[in-house]
N, C-alpha and C. Protein backbone atom coordinates (compact mmCIF):
# COMPACT_ATOMS: atom_id res chain seq x y z
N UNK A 1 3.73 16.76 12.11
CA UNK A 1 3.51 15.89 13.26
C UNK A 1 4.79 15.08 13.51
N UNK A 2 5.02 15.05 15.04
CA UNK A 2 6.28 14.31 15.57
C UNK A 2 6.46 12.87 14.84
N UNK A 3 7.09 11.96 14.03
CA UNK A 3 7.25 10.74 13.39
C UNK A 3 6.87 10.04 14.86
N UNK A 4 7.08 9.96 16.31
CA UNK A 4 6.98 9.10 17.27
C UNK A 4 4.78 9.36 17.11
N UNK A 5 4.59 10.57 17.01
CA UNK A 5 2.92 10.58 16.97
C UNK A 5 2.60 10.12 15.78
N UNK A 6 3.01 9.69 14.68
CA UNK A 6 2.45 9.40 13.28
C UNK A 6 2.60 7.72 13.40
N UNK A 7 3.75 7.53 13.81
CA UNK A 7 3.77 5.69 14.12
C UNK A 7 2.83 5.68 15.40
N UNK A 8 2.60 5.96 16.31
CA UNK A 8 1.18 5.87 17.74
C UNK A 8 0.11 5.54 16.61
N UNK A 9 -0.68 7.15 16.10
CA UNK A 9 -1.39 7.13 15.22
C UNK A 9 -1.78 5.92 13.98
N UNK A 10 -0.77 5.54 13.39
CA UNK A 10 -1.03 4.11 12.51
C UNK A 10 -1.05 3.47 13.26
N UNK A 11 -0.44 3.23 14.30
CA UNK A 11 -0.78 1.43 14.65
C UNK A 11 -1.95 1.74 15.42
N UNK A 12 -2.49 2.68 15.79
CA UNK A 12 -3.90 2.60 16.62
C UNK A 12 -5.25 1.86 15.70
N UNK A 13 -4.57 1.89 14.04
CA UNK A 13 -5.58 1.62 13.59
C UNK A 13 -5.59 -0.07 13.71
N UNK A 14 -5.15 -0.74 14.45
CA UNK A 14 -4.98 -2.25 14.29
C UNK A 14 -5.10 -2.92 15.83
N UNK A 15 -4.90 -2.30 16.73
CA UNK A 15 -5.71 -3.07 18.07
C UNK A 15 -6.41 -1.84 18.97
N UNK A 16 -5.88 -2.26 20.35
CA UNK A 16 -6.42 -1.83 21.02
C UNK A 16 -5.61 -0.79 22.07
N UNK A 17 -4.73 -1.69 22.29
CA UNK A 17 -3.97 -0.36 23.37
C UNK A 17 -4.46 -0.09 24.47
N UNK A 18 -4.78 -0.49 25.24
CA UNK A 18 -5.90 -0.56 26.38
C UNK A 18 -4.92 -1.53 27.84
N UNK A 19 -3.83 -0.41 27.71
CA UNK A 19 -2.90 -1.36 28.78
C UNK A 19 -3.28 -0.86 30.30
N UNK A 20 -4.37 -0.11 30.62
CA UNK A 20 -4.87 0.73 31.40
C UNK A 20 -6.18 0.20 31.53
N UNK A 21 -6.57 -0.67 30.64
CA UNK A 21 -8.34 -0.99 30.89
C UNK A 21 -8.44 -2.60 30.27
N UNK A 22 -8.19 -3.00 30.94
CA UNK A 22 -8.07 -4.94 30.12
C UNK A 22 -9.64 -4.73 30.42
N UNK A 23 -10.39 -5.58 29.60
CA UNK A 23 -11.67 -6.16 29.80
C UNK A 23 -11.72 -7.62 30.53
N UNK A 24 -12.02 -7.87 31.45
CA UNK A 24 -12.11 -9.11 32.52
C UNK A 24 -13.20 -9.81 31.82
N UNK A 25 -12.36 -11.13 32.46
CA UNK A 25 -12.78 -12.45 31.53
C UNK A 25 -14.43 -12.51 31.54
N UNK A 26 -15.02 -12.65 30.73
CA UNK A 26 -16.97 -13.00 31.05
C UNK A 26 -16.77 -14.20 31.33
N UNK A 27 -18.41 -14.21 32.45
CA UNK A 27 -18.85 -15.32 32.80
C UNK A 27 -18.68 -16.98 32.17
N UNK A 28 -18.73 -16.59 30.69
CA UNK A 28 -18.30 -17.84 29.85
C UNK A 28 -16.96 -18.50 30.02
N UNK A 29 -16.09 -17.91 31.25
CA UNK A 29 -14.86 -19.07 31.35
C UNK A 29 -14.07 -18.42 30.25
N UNK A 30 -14.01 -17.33 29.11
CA UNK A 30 -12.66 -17.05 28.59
C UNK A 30 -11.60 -16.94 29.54
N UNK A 31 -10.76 -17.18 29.36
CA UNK A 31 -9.27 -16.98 30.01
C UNK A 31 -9.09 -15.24 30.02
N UNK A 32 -8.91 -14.85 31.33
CA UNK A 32 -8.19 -13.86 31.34
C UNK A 32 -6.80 -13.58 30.55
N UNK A 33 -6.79 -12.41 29.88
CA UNK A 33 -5.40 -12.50 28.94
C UNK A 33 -4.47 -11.18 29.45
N UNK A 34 -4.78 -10.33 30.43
CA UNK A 34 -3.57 -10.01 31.06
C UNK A 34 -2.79 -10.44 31.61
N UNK A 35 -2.35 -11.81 32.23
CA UNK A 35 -1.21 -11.82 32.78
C UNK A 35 -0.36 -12.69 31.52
N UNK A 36 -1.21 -12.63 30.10
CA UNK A 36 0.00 -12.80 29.01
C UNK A 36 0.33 -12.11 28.27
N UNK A 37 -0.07 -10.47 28.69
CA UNK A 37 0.76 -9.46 27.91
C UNK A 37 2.10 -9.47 28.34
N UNK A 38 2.64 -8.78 27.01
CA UNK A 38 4.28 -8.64 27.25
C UNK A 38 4.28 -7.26 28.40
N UNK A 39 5.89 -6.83 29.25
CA UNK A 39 5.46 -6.49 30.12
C UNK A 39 6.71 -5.57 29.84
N UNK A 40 6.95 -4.48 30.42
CA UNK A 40 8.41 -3.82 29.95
C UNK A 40 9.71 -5.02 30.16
N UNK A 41 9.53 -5.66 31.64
CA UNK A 41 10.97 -6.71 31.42
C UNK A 41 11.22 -7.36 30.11
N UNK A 42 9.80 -8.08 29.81
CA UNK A 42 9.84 -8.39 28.40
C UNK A 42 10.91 -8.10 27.07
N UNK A 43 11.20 -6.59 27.68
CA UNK A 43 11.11 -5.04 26.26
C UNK A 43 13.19 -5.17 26.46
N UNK A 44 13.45 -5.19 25.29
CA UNK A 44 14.99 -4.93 25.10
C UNK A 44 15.48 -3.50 25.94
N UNK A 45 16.39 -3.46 26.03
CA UNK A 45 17.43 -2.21 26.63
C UNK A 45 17.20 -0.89 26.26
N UNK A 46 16.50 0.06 26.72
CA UNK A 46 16.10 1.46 26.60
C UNK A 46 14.61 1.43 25.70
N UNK A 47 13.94 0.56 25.80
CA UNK A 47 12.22 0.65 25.89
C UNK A 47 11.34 1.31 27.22
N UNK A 48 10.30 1.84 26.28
CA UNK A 48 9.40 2.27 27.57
C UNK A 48 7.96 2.26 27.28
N UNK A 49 7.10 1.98 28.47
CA UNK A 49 5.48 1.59 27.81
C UNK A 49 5.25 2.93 27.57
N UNK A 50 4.60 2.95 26.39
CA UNK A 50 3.60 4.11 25.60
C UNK A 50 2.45 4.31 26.78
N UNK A 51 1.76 5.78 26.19
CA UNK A 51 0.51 6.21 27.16
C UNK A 51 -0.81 5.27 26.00
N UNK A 52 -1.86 5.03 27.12
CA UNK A 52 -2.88 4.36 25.67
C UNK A 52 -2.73 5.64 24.98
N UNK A 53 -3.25 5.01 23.34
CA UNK A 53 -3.38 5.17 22.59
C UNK A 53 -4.99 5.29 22.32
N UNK A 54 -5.70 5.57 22.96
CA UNK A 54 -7.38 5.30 22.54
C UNK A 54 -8.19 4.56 22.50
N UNK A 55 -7.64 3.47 21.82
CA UNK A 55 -8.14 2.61 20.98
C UNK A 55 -8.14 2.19 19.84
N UNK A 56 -8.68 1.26 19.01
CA UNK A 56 -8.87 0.79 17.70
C UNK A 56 -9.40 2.24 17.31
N UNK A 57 -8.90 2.49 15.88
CA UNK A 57 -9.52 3.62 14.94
C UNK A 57 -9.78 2.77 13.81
N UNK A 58 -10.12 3.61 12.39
CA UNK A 58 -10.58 2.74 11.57
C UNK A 58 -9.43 3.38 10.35
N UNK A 59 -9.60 2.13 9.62
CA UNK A 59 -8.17 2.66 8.29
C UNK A 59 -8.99 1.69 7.20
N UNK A 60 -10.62 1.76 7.06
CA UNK A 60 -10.41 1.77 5.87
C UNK A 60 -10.83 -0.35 5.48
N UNK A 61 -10.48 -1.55 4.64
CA UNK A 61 -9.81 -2.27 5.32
C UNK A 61 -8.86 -2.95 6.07
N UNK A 62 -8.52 -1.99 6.53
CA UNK A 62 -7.15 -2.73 7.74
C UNK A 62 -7.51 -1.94 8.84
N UNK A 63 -8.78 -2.63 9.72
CA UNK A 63 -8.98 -2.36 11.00
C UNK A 63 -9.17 -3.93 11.68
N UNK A 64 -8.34 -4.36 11.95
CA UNK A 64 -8.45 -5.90 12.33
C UNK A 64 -8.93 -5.21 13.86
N UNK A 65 -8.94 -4.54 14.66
CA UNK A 65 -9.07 -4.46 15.99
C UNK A 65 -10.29 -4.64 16.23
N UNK A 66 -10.77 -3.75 15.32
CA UNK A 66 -12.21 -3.74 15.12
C UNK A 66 -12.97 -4.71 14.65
N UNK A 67 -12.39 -5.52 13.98
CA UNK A 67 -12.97 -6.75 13.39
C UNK A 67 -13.19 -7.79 14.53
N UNK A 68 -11.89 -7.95 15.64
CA UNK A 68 -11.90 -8.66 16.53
C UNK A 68 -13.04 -8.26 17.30
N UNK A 69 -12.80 -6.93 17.58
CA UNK A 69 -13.71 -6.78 19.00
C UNK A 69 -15.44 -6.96 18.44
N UNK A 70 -15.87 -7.44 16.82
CA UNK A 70 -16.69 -7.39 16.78
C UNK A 70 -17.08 -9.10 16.79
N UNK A 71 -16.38 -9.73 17.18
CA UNK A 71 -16.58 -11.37 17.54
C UNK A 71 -16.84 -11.31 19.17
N UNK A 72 -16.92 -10.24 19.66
CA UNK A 72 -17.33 -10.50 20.83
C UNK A 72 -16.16 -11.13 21.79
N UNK A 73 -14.94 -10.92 22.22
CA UNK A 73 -14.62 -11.60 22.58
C UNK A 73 -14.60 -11.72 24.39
N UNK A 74 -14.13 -12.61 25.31
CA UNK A 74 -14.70 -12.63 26.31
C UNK A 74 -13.61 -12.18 27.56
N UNK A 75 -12.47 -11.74 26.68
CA UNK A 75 -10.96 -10.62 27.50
C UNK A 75 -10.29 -10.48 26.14
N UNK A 76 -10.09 -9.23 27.08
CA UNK A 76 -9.15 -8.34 25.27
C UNK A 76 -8.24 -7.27 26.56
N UNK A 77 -7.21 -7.14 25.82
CA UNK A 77 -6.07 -6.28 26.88
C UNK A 77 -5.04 -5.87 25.46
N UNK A 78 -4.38 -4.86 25.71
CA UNK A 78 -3.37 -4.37 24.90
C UNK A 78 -1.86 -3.33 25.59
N UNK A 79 -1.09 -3.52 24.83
CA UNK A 79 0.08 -2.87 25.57
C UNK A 79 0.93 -2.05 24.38
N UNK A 80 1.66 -1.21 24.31
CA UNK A 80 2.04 -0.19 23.29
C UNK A 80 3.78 -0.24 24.03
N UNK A 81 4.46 -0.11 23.23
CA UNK A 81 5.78 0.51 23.79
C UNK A 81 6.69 0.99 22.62
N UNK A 82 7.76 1.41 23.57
CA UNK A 82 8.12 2.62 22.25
C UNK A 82 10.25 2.78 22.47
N UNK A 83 11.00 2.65 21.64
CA UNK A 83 11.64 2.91 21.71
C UNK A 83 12.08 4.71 21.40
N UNK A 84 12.59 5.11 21.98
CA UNK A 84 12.73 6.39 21.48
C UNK A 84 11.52 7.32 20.69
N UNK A 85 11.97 7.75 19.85
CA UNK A 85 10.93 8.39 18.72
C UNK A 85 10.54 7.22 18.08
N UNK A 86 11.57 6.01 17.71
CA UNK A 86 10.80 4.69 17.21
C UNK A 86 11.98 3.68 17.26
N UNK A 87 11.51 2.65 17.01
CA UNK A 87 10.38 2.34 17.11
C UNK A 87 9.62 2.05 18.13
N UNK A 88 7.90 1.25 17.24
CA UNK A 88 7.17 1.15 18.39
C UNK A 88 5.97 -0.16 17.84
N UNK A 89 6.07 -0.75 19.68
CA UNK A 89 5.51 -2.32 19.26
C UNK A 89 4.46 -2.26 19.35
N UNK A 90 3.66 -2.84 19.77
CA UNK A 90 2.27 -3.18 20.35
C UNK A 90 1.47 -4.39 20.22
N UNK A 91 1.02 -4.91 21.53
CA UNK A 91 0.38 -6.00 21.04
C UNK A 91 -0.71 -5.73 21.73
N UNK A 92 -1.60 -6.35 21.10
CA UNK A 92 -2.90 -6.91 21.67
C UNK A 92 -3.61 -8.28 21.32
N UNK A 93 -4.47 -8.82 22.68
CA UNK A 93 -4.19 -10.21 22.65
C UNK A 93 -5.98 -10.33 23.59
N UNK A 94 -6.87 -11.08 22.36
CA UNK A 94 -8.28 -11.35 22.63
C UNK A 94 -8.80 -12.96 23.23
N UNK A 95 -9.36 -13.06 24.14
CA UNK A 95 -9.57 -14.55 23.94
C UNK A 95 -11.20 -14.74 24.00
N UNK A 96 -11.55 -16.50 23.81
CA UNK A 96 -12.88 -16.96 23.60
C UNK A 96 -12.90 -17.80 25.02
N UNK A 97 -14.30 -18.35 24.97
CA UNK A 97 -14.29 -19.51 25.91
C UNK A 97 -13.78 -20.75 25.10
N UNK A 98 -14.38 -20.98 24.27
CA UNK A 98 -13.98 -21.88 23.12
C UNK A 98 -12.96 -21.69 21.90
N UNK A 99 -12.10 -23.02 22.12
CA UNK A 99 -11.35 -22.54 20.57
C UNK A 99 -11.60 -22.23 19.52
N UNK A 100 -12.97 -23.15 19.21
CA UNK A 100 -14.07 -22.79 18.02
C UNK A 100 -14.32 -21.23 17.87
N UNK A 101 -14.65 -20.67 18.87
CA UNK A 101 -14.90 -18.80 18.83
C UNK A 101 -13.75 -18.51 18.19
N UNK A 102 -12.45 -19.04 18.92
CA UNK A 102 -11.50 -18.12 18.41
C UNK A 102 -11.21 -18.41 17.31
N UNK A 103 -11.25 -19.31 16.69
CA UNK A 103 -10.66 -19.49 15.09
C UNK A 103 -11.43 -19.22 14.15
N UNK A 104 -12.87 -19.07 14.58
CA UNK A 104 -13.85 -17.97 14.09
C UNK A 104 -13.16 -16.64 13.87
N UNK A 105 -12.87 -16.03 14.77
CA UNK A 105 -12.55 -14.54 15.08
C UNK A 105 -10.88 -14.28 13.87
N UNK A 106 -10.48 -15.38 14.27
CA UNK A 106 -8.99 -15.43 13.01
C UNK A 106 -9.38 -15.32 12.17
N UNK A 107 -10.07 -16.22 11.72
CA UNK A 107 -10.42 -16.07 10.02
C UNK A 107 -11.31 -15.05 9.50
N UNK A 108 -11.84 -14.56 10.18
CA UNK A 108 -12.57 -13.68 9.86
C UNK A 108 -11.99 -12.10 9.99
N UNK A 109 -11.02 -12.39 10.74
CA UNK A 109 -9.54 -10.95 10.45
C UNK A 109 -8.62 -10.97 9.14
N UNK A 110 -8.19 -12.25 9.45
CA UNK A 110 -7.26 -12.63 8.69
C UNK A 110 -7.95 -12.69 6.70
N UNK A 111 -9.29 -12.93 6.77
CA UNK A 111 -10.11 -13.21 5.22
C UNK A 111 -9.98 -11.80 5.14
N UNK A 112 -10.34 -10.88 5.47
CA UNK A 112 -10.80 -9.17 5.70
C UNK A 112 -8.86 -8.89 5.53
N UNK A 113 -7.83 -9.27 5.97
CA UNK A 113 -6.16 -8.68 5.94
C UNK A 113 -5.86 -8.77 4.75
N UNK A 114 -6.10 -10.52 3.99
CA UNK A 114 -6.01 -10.76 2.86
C UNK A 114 -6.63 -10.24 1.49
N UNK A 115 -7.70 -9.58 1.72
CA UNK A 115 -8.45 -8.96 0.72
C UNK A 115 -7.93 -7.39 0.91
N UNK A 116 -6.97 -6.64 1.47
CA UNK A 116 -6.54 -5.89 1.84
C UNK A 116 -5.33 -5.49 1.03
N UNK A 117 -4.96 -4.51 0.38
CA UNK A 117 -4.35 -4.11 -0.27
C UNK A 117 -3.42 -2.92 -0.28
N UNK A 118 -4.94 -1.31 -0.30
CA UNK A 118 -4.13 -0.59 0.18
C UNK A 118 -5.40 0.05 0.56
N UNK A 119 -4.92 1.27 1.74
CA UNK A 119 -6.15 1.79 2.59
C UNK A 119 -5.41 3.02 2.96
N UNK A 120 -6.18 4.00 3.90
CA UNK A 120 -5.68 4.99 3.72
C UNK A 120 -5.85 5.16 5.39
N UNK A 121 -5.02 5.95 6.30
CA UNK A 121 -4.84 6.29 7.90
C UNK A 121 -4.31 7.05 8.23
N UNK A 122 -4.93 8.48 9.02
CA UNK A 122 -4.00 9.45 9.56
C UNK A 122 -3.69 10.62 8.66
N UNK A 123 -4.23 10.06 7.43
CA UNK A 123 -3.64 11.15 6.33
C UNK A 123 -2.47 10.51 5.40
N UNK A 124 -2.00 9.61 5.98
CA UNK A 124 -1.16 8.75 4.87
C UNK A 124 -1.80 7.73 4.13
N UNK A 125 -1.08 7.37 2.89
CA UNK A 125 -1.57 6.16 2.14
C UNK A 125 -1.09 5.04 2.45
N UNK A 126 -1.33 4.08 2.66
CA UNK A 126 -0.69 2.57 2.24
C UNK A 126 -1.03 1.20 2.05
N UNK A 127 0.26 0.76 1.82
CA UNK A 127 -0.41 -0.92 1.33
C UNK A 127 0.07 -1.99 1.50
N UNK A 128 -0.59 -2.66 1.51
CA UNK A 128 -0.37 -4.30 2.63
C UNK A 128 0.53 -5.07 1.70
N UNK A 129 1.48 -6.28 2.17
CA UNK A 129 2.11 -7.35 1.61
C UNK A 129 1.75 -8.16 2.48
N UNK A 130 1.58 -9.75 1.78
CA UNK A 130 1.90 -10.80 2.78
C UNK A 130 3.10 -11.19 3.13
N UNK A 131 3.69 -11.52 4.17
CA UNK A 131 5.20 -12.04 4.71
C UNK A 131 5.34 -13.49 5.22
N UNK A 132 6.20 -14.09 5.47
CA UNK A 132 6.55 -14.81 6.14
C UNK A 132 7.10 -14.40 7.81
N UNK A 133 6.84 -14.24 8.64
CA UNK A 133 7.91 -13.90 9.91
C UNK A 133 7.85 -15.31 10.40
N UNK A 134 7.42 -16.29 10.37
CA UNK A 134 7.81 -17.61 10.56
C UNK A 134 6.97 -18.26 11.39
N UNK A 135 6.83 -19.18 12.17
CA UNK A 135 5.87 -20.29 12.83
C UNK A 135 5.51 -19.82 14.44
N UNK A 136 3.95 -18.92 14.25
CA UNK A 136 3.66 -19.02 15.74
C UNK A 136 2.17 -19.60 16.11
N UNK A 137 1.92 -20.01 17.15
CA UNK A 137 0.44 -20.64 17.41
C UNK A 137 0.25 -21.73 16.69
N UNK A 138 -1.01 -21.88 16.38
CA UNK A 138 -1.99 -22.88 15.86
C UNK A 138 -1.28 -22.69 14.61
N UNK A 139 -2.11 -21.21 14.20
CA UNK A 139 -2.33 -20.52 12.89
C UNK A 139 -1.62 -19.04 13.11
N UNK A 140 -0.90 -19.17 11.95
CA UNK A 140 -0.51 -17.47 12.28
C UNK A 140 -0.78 -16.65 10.39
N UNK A 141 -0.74 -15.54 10.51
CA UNK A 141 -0.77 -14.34 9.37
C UNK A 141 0.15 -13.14 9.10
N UNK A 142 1.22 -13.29 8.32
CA UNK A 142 1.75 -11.83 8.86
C UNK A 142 1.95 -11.12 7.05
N UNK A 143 1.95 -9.81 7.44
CA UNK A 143 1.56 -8.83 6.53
C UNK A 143 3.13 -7.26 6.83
N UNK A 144 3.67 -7.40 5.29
CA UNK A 144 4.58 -5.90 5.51
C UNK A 144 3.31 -4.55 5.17
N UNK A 145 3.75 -3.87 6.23
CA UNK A 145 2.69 -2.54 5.79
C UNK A 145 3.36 -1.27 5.10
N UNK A 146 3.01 -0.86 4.34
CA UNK A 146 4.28 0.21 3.87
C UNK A 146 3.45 1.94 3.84
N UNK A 147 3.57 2.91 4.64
CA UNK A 147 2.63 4.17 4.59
C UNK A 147 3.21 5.56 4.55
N UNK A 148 3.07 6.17 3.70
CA UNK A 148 3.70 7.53 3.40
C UNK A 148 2.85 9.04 3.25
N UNK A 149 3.16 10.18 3.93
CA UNK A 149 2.17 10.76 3.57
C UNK A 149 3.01 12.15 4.28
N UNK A 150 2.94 13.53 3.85
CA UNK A 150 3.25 14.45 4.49
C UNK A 150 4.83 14.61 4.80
N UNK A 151 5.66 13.84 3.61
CA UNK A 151 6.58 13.92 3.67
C UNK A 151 7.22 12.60 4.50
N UNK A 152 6.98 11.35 4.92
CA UNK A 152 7.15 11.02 6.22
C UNK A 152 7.02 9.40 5.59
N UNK A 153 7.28 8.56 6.18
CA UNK A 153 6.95 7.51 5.73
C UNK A 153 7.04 6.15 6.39
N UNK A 154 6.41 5.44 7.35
CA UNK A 154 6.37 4.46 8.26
C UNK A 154 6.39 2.76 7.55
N UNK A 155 7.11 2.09 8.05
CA UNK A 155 7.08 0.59 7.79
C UNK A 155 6.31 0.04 9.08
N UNK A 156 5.86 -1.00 8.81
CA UNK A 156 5.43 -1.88 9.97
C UNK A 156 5.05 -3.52 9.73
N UNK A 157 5.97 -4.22 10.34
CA UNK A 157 5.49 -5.80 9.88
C UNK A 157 4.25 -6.05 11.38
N UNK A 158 3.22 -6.83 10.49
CA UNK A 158 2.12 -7.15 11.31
C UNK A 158 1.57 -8.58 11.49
N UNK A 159 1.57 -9.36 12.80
CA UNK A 159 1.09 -10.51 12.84
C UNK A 159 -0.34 -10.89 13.21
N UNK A 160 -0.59 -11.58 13.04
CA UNK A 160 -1.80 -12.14 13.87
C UNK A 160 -1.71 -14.24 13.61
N UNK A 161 -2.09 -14.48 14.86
CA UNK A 161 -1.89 -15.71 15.19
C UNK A 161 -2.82 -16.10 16.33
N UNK A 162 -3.38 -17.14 15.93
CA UNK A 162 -4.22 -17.80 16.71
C UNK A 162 -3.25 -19.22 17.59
N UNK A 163 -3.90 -18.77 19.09
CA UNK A 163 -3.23 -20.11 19.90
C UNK A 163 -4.67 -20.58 20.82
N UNK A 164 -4.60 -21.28 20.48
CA UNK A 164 -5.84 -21.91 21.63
C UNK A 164 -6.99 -21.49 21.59
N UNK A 165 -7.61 -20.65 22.60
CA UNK A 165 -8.95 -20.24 22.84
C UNK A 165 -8.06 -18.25 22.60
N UNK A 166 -7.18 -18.04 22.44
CA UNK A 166 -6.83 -16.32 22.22
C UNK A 166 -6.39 -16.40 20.32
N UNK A 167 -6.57 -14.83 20.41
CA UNK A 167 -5.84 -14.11 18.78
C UNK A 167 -5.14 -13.23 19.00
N UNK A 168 -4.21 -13.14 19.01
CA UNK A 168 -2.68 -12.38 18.93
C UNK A 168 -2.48 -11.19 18.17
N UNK A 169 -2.89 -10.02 17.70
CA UNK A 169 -1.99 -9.29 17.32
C UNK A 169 -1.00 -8.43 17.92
N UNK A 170 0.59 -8.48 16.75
CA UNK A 170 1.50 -7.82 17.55
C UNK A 170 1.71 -7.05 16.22
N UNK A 171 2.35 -5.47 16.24
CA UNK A 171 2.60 -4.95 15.52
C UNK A 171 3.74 -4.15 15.42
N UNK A 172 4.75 -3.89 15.01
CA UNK A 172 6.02 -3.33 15.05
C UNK A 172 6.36 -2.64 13.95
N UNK A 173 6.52 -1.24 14.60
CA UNK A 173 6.48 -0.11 13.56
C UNK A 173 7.34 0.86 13.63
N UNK A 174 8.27 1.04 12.33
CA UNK A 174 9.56 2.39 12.16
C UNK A 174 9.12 3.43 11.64
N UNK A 175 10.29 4.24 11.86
CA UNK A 175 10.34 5.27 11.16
C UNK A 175 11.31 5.15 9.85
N UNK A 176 10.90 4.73 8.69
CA UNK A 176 11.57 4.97 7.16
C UNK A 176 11.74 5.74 6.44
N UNK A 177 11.53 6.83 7.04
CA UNK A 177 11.70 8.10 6.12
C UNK A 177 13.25 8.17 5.80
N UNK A 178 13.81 7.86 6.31
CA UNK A 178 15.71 8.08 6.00
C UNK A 178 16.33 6.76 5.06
N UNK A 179 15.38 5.26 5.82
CA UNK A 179 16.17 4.59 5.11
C UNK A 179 14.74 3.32 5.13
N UNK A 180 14.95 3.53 3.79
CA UNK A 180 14.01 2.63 3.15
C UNK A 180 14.32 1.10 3.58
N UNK A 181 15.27 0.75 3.87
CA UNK A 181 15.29 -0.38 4.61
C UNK A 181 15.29 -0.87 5.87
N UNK A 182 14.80 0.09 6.67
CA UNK A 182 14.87 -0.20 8.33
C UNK A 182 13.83 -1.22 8.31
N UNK A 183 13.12 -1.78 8.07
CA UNK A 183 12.44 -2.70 8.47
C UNK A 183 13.00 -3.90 8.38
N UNK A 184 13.34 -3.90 7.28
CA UNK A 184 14.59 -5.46 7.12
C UNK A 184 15.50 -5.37 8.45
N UNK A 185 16.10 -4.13 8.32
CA UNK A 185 17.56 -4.04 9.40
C UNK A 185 16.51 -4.55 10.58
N UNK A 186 15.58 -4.40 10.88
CA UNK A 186 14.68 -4.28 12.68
C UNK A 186 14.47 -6.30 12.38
N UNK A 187 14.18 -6.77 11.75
CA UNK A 187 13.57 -8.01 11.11
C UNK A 187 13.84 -9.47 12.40
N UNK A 188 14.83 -9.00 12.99
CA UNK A 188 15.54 -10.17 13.71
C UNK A 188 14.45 -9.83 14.91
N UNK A 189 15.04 -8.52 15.24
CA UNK A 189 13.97 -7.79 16.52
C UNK A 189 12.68 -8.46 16.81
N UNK A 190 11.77 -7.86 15.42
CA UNK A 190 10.75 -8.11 15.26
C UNK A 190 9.94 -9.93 15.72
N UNK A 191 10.86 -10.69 15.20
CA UNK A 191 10.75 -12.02 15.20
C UNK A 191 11.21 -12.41 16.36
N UNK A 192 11.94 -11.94 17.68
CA UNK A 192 12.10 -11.90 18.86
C UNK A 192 11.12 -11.46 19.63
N UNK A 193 10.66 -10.48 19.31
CA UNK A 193 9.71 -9.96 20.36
C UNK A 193 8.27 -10.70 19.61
N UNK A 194 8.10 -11.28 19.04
CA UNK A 194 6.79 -11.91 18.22
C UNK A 194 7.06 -13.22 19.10
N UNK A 195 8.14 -14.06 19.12
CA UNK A 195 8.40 -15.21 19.97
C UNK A 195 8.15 -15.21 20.72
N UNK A 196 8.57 -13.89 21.79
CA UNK A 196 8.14 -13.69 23.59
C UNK A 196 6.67 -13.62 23.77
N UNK A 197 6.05 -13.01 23.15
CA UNK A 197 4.65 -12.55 23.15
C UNK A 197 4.04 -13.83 23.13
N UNK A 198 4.02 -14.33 22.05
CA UNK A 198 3.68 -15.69 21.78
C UNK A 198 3.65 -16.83 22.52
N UNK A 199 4.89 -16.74 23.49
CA UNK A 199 5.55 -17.64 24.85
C UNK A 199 4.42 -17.62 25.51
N UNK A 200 4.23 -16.19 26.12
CA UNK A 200 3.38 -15.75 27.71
C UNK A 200 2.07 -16.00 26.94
N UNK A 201 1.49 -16.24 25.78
CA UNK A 201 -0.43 -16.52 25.40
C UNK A 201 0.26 -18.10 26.16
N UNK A 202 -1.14 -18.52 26.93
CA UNK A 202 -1.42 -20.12 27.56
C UNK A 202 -2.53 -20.45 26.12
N UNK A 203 -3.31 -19.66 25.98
CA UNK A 203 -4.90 -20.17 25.37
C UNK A 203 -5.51 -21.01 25.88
């Protein structure tokens, strides 16, 4: 399998991807959260939006997408993009009517990330670290993912952060099969495009 379809494939297991089908705000007053997805202008020099991706799949414990969408939330939208064969970002971004919902919905991803170790997706193995990528929202979580399988082997640092009445995940994912350190080398990137994302949530 193409390394650009094996990184699609893992990160499907963590949102939504649904840059083609936002769910509109319910009656309860959640905030619409498409007009704070990131947008290609957003996207550095030779990016391009990905086709959806499906949807949330399951990996096991590390399906936070799924965890979210099971808080019910009251707009959920997602966006995928892709440099080349890689990398490739993605965020997706849920909101509540109430902040109370949403920091419900965090912790209850984030308790389920932390008890998370290693899980299995796609046919590869892997396993979670906690990270630092530094100060976003209210509350934020971020996790190194490390997955190998079929010869092949993907990095991906993963956030989630609560701002207001929304929950944030963004996910950014290489190809490491050549060099075990591309994720460090991407690290600045990563923490740039986690900032922008972060900018455009109101909550």
């Amino acid at each position: 399998m193409p390394i650009a379809h094996k990184l699609l494939s893992a990160v499907a297991a963590f949102g939504a991807a649904l840059s083609l089908s936002i769910a509109p705000a319910s009656a309860s007053s959640a905030p619409n959260v498409h007009p704070w997805l990131l947008s290609i202008s957003d996207m550095p020099a030779g990016w391009s939006v990905m086709p959806d991706s499906g949807g949330p799949s399951s990996a096991g414990c590390l399906s936070p997408g799924l965890a979210l969408r099971a808080q019910h939330p009251g707009s959920r939208g997602g966006v995928s993009f892709e440099n080349g064969q890689a990398p490739i970002a993605e965020e997706d971004v849920y909101s509540w009517a109430a902040p109370s919902a949403a920091r419900h919905a965090y912790f209850v991803v984030t308790t389920g990330l932390n008890r998370c170790q290693r899980f299995n997706s796609q046919g590869m193995k892997g396993t979670v670290e906690p990270m630092n990528l530094g100060r976003y929202g209210n509350l934020r979580s971020a996790y190194q993912l490390s997955m190998a399988g079929g010869g092949q082997s993907v990095g991906m640092d993963f956030l989630v952060a609560l701002k207001g009445r929304a929950v944030v995940e963004f996910v950014y994912a290489d190809d490491t099969s050549l060099d075990a350190n591309m994720m460090s080398l991407d690290l600045s990137d990563v923490q740039s495009l986690a900032t922008t994302a972060m900018a455009k949530v109101r909550g």
